[in-house]
Protein backbone atom coordinates (compact mmCIF):
# COMPACT_ATOMS: atom_id res chain seq x y z
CA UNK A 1 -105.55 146.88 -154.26
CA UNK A 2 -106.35 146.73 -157.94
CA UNK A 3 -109.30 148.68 -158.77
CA UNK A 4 -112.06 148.61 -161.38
CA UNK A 5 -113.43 151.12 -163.72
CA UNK A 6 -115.43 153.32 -161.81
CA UNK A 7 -112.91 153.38 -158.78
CA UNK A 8 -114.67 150.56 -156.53
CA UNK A 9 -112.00 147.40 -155.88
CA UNK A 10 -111.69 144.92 -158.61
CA UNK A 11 -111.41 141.15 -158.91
CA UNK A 12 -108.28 139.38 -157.58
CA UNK A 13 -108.20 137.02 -160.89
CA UNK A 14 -105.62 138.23 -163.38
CA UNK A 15 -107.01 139.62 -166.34
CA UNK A 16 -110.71 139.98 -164.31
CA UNK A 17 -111.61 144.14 -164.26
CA UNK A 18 -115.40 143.53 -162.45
CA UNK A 19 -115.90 144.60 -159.14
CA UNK A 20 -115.56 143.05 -156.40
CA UNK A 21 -118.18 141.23 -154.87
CA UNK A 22 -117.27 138.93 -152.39
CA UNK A 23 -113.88 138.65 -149.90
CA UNK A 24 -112.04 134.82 -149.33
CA UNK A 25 -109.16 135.46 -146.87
CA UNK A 26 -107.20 138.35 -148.55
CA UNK A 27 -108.56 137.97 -152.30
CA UNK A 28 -111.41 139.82 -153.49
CA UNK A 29 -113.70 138.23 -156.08
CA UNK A 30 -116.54 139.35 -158.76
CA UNK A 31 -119.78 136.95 -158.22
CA UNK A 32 -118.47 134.98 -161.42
CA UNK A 33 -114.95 134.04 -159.83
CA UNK A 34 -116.23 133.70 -156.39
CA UNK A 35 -118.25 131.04 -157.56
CA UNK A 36 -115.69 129.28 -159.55
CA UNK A 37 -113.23 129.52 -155.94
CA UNK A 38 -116.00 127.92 -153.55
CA UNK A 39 -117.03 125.26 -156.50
CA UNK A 40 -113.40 124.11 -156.82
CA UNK A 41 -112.45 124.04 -152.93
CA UNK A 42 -116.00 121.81 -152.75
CA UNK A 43 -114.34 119.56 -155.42
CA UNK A 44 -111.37 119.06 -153.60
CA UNK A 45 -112.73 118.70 -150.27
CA UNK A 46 -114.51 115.64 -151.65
CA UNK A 47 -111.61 114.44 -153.27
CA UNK A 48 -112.98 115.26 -157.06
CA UNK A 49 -111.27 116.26 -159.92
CA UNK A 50 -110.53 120.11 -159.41
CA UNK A 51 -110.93 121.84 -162.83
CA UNK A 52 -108.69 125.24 -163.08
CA UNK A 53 -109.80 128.66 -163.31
CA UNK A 54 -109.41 128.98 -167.15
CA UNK A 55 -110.96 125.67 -167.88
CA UNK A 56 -114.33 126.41 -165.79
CA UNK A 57 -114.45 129.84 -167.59
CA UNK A 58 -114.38 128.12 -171.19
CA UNK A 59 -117.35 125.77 -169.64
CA UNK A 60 -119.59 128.90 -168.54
CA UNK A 61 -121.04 131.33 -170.58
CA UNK A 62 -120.48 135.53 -170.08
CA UNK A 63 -124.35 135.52 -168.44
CA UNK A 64 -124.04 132.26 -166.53
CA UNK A 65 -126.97 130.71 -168.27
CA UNK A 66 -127.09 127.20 -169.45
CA UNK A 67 -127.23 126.55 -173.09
């Protein structure tokens, strides 16, 4: 298990050092890429075009407010 800075388990997502947050199956997530996972298994679900990872990052700002 990858781990973050201070020793607590990190994000599953490449390149992602937060901790870890939340759990989906055997993937850990930070609150930022836990929401991008359940927002893109909605999408498909209801048959909607399912943006990636990378692409929903360059949509969202660092602080998750709207612009």
């Amino acid at each position: 298990m990858a781990q973050n800075d201070d020793g607590g388990p990190a994000c599953s997502r490449v390149n992602c050092r937060a901790p870890a947050f939340r759990r989906l199956g055997n993937a850990r997530y930070c609150p930022r890429h836990y929401r991008f996972s359940t927002m893109r298994a909605t999408a498909k679900r209801h048959g909607k075009t399912v943006p990636t990872h990378d692409e929903l990052d360059a949509l969202v700002s660092t602080d998750f407010r709207c612009g």
